[in-house]
Protein backbone atom coordinates (compact mmCIF):
# COMPACT_ATOMS: atom_id res chain seq x y z
CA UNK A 1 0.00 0.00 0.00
CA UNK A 2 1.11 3.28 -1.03
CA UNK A 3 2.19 5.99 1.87
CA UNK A 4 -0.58 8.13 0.39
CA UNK A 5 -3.41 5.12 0.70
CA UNK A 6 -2.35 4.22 4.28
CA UNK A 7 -5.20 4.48 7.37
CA UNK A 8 -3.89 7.34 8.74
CA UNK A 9 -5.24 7.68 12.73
CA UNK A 10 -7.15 10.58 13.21
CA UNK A 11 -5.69 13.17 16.21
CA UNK A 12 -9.29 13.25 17.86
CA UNK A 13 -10.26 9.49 17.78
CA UNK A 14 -11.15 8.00 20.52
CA UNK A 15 -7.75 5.79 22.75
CA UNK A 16 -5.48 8.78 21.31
CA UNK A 17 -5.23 10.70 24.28
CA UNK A 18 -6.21 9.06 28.20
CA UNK A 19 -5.34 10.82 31.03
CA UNK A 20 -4.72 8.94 34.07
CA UNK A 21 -5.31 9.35 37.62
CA UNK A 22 -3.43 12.18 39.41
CA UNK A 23 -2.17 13.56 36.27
CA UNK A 24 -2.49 16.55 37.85
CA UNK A 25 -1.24 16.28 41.04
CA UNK A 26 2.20 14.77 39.36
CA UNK A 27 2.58 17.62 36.91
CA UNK A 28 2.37 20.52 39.49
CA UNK A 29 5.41 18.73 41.68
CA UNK A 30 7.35 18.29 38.42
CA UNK A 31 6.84 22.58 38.01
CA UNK A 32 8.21 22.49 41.60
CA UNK A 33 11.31 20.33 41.27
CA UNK A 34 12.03 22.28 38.31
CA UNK A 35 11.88 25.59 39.70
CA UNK A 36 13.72 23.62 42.58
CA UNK A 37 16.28 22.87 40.50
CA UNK A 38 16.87 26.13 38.39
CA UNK A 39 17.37 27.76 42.50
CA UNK A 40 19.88 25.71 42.89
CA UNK A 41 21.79 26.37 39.73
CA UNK A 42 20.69 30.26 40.55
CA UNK A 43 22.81 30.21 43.64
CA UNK A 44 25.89 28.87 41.62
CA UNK A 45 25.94 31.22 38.97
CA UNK A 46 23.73 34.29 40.31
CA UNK A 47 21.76 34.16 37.34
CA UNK A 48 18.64 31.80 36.76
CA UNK A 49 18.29 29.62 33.57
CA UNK A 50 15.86 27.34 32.18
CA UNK A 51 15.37 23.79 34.29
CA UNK A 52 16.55 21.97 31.10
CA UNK A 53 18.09 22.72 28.08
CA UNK A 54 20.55 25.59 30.04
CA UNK A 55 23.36 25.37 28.04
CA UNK A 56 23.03 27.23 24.51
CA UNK A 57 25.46 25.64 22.05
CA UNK A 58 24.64 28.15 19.18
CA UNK A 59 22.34 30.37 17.78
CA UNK A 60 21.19 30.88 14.15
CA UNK A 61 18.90 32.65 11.94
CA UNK A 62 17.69 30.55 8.65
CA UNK A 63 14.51 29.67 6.70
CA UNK A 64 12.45 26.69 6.84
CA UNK A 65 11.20 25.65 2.94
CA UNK A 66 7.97 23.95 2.08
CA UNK A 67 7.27 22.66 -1.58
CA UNK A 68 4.21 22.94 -3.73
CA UNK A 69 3.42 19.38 -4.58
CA UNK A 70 3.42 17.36 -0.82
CA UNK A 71 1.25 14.57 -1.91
CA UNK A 72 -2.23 15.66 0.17
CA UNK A 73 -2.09 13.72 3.16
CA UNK A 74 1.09 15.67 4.20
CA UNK A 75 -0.93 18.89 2.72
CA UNK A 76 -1.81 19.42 7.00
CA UNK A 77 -1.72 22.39 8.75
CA UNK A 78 1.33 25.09 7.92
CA UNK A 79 2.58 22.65 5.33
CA UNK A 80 -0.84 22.82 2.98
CA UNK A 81 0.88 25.27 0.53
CA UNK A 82 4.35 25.82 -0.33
CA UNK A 83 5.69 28.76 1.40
CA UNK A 84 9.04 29.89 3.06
CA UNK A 85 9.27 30.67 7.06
CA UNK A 86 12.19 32.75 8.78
CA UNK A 87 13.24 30.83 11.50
CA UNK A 88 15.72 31.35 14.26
CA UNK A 89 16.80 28.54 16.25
CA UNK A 90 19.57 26.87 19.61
CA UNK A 91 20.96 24.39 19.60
CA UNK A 92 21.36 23.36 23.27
CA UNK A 93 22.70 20.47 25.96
CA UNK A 94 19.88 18.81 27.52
CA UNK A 95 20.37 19.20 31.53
CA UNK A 96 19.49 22.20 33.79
CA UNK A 97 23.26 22.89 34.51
CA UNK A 98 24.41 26.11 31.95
CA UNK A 99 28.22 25.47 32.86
CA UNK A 100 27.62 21.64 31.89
CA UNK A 101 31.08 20.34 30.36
CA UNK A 102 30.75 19.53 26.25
CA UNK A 103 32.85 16.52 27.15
CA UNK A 104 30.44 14.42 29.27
CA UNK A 105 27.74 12.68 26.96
CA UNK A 106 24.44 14.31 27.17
CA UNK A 107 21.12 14.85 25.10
CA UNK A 108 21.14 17.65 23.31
CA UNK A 109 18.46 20.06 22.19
CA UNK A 110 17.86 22.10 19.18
CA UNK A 111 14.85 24.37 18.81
CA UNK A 112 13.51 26.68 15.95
CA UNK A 113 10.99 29.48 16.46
CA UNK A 114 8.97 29.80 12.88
CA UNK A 115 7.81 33.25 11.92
CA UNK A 116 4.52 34.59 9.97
CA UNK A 117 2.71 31.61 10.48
CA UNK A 118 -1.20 32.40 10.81
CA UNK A 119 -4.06 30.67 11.63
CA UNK A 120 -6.21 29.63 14.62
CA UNK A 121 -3.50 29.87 17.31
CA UNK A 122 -3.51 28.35 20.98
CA UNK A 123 -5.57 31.09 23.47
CA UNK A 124 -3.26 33.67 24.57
CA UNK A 125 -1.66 33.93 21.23
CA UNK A 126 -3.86 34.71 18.64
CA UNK A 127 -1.98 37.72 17.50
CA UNK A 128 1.36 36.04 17.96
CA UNK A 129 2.29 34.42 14.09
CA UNK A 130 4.84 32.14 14.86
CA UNK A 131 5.33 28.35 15.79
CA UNK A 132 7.72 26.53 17.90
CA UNK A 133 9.10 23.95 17.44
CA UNK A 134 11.32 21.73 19.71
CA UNK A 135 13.26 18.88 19.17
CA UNK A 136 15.90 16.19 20.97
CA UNK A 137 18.77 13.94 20.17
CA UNK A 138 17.51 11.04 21.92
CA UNK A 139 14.58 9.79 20.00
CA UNK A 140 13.18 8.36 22.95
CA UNK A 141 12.26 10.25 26.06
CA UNK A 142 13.28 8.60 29.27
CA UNK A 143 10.63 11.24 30.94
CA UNK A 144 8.07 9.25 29.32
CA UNK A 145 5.33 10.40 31.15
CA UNK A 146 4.12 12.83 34.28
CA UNK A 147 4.45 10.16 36.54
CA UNK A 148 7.73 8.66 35.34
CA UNK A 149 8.90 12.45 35.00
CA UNK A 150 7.79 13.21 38.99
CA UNK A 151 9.90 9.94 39.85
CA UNK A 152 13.12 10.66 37.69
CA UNK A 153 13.48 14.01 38.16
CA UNK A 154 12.92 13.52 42.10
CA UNK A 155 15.77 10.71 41.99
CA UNK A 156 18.41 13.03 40.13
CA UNK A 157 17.70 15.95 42.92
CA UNK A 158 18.25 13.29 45.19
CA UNK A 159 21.29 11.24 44.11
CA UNK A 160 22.70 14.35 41.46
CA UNK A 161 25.96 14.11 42.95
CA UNK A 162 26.20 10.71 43.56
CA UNK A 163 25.96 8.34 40.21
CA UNK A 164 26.56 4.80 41.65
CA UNK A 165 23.60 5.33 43.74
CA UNK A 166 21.43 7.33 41.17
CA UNK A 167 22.45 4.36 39.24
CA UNK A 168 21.54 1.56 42.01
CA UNK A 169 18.08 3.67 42.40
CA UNK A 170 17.08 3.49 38.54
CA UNK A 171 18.36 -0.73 38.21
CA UNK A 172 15.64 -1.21 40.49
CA UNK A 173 13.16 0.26 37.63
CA UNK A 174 11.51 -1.63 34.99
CA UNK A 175 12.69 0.74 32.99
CA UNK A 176 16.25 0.86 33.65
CA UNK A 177 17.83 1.17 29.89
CA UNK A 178 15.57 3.76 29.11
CA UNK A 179 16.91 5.68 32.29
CA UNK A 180 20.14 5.10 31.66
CA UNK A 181 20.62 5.53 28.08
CA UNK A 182 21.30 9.25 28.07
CA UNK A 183 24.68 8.64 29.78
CA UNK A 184 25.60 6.78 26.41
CA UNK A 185 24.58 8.93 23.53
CA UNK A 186 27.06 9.65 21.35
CA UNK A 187 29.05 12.41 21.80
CA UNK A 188 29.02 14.06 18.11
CA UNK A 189 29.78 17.24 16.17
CA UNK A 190 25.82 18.84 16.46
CA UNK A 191 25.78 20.02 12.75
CA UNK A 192 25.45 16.29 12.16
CA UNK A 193 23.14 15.32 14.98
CA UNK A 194 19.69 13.37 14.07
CA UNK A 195 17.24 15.40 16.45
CA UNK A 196 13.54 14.11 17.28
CA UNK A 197 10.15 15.27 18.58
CA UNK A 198 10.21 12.17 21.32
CA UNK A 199 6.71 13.24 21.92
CA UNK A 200 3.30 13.03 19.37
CA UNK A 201 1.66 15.56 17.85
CA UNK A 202 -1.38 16.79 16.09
CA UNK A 203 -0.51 16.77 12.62
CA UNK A 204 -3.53 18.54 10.72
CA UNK A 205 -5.94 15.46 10.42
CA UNK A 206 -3.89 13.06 12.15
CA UNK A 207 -0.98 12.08 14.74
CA UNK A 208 3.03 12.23 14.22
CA UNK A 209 6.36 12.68 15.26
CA UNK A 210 8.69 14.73 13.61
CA UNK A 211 12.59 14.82 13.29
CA UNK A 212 14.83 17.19 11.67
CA UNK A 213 18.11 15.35 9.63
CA UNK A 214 21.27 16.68 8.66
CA UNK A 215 20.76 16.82 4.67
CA UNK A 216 24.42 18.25 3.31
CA UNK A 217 26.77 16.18 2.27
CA UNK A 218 29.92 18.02 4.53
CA UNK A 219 27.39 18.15 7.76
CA UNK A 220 27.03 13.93 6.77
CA UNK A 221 31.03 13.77 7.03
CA UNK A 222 31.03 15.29 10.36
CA UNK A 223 29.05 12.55 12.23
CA UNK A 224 32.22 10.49 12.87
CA UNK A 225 33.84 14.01 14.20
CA UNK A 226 33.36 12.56 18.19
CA UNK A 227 34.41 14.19 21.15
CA UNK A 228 37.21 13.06 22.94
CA UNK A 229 37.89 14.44 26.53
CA UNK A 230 41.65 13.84 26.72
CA UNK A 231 42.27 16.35 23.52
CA UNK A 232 38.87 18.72 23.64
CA UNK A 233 38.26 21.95 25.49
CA UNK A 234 34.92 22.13 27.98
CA UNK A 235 33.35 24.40 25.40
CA UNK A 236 34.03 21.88 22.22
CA UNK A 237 30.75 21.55 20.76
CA UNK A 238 29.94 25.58 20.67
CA UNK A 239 33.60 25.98 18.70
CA UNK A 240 32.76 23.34 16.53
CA UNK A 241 29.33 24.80 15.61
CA UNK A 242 31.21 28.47 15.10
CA UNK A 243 33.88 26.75 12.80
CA UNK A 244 31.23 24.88 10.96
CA UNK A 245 28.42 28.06 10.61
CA UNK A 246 31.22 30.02 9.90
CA UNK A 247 32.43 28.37 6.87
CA UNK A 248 29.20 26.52 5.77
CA UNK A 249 25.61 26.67 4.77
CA UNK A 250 23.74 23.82 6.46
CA UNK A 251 20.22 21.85 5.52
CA UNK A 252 18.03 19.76 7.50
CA UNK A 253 14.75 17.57 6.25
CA UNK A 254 11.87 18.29 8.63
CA UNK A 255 10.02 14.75 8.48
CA UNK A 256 6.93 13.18 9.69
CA UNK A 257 6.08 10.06 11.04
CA UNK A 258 2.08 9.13 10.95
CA UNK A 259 0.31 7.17 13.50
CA UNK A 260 -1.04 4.06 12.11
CA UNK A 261 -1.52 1.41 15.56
CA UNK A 262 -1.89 3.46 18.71
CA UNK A 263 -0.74 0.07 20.52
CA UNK A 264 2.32 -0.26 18.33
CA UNK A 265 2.83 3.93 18.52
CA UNK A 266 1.45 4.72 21.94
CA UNK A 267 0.92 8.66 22.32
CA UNK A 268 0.63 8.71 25.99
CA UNK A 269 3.81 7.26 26.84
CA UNK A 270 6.71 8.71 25.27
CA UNK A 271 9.27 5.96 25.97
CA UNK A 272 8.79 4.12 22.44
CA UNK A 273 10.90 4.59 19.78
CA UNK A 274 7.48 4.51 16.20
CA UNK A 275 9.55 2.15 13.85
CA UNK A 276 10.78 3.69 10.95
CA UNK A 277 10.44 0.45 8.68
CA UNK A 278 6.68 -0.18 9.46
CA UNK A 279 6.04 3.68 9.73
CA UNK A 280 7.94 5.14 7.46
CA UNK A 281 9.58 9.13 7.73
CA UNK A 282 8.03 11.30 5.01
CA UNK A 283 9.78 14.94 4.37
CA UNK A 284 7.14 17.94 4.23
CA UNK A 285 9.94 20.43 4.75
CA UNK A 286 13.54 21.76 4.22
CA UNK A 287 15.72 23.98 6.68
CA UNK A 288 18.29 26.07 5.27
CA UNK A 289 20.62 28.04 7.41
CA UNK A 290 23.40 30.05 5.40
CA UNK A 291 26.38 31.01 6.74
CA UNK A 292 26.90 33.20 10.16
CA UNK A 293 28.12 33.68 13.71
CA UNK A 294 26.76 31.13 15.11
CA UNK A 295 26.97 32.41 18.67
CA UNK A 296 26.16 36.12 18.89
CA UNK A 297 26.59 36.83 22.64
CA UNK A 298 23.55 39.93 22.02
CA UNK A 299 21.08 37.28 20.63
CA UNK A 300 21.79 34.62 23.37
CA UNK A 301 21.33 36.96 26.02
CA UNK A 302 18.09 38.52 24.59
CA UNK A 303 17.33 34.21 24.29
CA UNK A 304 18.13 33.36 27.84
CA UNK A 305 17.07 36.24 29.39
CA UNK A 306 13.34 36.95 27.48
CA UNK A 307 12.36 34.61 25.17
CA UNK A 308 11.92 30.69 24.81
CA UNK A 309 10.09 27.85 23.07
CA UNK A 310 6.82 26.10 23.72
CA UNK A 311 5.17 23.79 21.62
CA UNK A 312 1.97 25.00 23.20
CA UNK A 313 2.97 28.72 21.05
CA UNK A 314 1.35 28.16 17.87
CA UNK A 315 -1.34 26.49 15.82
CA UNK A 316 -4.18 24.02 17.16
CA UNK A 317 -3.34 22.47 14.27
CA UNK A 318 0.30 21.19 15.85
CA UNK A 319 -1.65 20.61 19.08
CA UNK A 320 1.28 18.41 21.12
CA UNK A 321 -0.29 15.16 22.30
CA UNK A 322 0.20 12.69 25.38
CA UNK A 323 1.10 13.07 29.15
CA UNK A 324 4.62 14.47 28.43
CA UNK A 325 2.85 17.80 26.49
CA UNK A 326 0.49 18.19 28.90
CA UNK A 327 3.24 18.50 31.68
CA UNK A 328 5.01 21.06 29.55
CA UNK A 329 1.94 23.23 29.03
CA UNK A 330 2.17 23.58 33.00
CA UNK A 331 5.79 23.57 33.69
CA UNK A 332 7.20 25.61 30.72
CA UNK A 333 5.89 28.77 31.96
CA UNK A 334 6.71 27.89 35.38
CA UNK A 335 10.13 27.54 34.68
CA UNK A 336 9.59 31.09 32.29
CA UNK A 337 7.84 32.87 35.03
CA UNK A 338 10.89 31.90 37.81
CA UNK A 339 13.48 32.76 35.32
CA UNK A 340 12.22 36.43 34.85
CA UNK A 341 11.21 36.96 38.59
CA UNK A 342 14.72 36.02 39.62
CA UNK A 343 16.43 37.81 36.57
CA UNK A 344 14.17 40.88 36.59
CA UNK A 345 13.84 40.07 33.37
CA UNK A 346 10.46 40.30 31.18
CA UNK A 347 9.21 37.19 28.93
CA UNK A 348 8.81 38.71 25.30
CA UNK A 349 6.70 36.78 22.98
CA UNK A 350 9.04 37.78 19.43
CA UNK A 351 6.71 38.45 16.54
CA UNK A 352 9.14 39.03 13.51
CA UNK A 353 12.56 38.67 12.81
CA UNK A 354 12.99 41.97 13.23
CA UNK A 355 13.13 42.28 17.01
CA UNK A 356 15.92 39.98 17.55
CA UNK A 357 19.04 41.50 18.09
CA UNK A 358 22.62 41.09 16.92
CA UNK A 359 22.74 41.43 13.47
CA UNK A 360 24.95 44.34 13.96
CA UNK A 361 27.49 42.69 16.22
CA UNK A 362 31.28 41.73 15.11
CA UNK A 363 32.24 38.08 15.15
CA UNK A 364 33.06 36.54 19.05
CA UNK A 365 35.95 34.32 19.22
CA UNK A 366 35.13 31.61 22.35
């Protein structure tokens, strides 16, 4: 059967979303531990950051592409007519720690903020035109849902500084590899790192994932570029993405991933890799990012200090799906609203391209 002819599961039909018993209750003490967590990484550094994803890598300003002739089931929300999108987007490392070493395996992030995008947007941003977007290395997530999230994130406050017991703590799990795999990513060049949604989404009439791949043939060759911490600096993965932006335009296929078997692709619990081979990745999109300074101090500051990304900023259309999203519609602006009360700061909701900063600035060596 042809990808076009496939049953395609609808996003409102009935087993895609089930929320279960204190939901609630486990998402409001994640917001907590979070916010307990960026106070404790306040009171190193005397400045508060986000409760994940602390560390910018880079910063860059690009476009994302879509074509004319997407066959029509991938004709769904901002990808039913061709079109190009500014876009600025960070890369990032995963954990709440901002001075986090490049050399110790992580996650990492990247995130892209899409610009004059319109259409029936989330409450609270109707006159906001742009869509975020946010994505992972790790195609998994090991916070797989609000419960497993309340649990994890309670045993890393706990045993932070001590791994052997963190460790002891999570082999009594039944999922142990999934908490333990993020020790063991691979420590690449991020210009050639595969990053995923880990979570579903709305997806017009239906329910994906997404990921974002390194399309180029020079960001390809970099993949085998690994760190090594005997010969790299602390900061290795931000000089490598200067070098690279520096020199280099990059590109990135934005694909999809339908829902076909809500018991072989579960929405609610994020710890399940969709398999490619029965569920194939279709591309609706290009990114193209030309060559720049890839880490502006101006624009990271103005990042860090006022803006961020939500998937819950944009169109119904994207509506994120499952446990996981619904904990983030709660704890993102808790962690936002911390951030600018202990910063005295104010969260700015960027409508064009135009109020970012930095265009101006010279060149930064780190």
């Amino acid at each position: 059967m042809s990808l076009e002819d496939r049953r395609y599961i609808r996003w409102d039909a009935e087993g895609v979303e089930n929320i279960q018993p204190n939901e609630a209750e486990d998402i409001q003490a994640v917001a907590d531990q979070i916010n307990a967590i960026q106070k404790a990484q306040y009171n190193n550094h005397r400045h508060c950051f986000g409760g994940t994803h602390a560390r910018t890598q880079g910063l860059v300003k690009g476009k994302l592409i879509v074509p004319d002739d997407l066959p029509k089931h991938l004709k769904q929300s901002m990808f039913e007519h061709g079109g190009e999108y500014p876009v600025v987007c960070r890369y990032s490392s995963e954990p709440g720690d901002p001075g986090l070493d490049d050399r110790i395996p992580q996650p990492r992030g990247f995130a892209i903020k899409v610009f004059n995008v319109h259409g029936d947007m989330f409450d609270g941003f109707q006159d906001i035109p742009t869509q975020d977007i946010e994505f992972n290395s790790t195609p998994a997530l090991d916070l797989a849902t609000a419960k497993t999230t309340r649990e994890i994130v309670g045993l890393r406050i706990k045993y932070g500084n001590d791994q052997s017991e963190l460790y002891k703590q999570l082999e009594a799990r039944d999922d142990t590899e999934l908490q333990k795999y993020r020790d063991t990513v691979r420590n690449t060049h991020l210009e050639s790192t595969r990053q995923y949604s880990q979570t579903a989404y709305r997806f017009g009439d239906y329910v994906c994932k997404y990921c974002l791949v390194p399309s180029s043939e020079t960001q390809k060759k970099l993949y085998e570029e690994t760190v090594k911490p005997d010969q790299h600096e602390s900061n290795i993965l931000s000089k490598w993405l200067q070098n690279f932006h520096g020199a280099h335009d990059a590109e990135y296929l934005l694909q999809f991933q339908l829902c076909e078997n809500l018991e072989d692709q579960p929405v609610e619990y994020a710890g399940k890799v969709w398999d490619a081979e029965k569920y194939p990745w279709q591309t609706v999109a290009k990114l193209v990012i030309p060559k720049q300074d890839s880490f502006n101090y101006e624009l990271k500051t103005f990042w860090e200090d006022h803006m961020r990304v939500d998937p819950w900023h944009g169109l119904k259309t994207l509506q994120p799906l499952g446990s996981p999203n619904r904990l983030r519609r709660v704890v993102y602006p808790a962690s936002s609203a911390l951030r600018r009360k202990m910063n005295g700061r104010k969260e700015r909701h960027v409508k064009s391209m135009d109020e970012l900063p930095g265009d101006d600035n010279p060149r930064a060596s780190l």
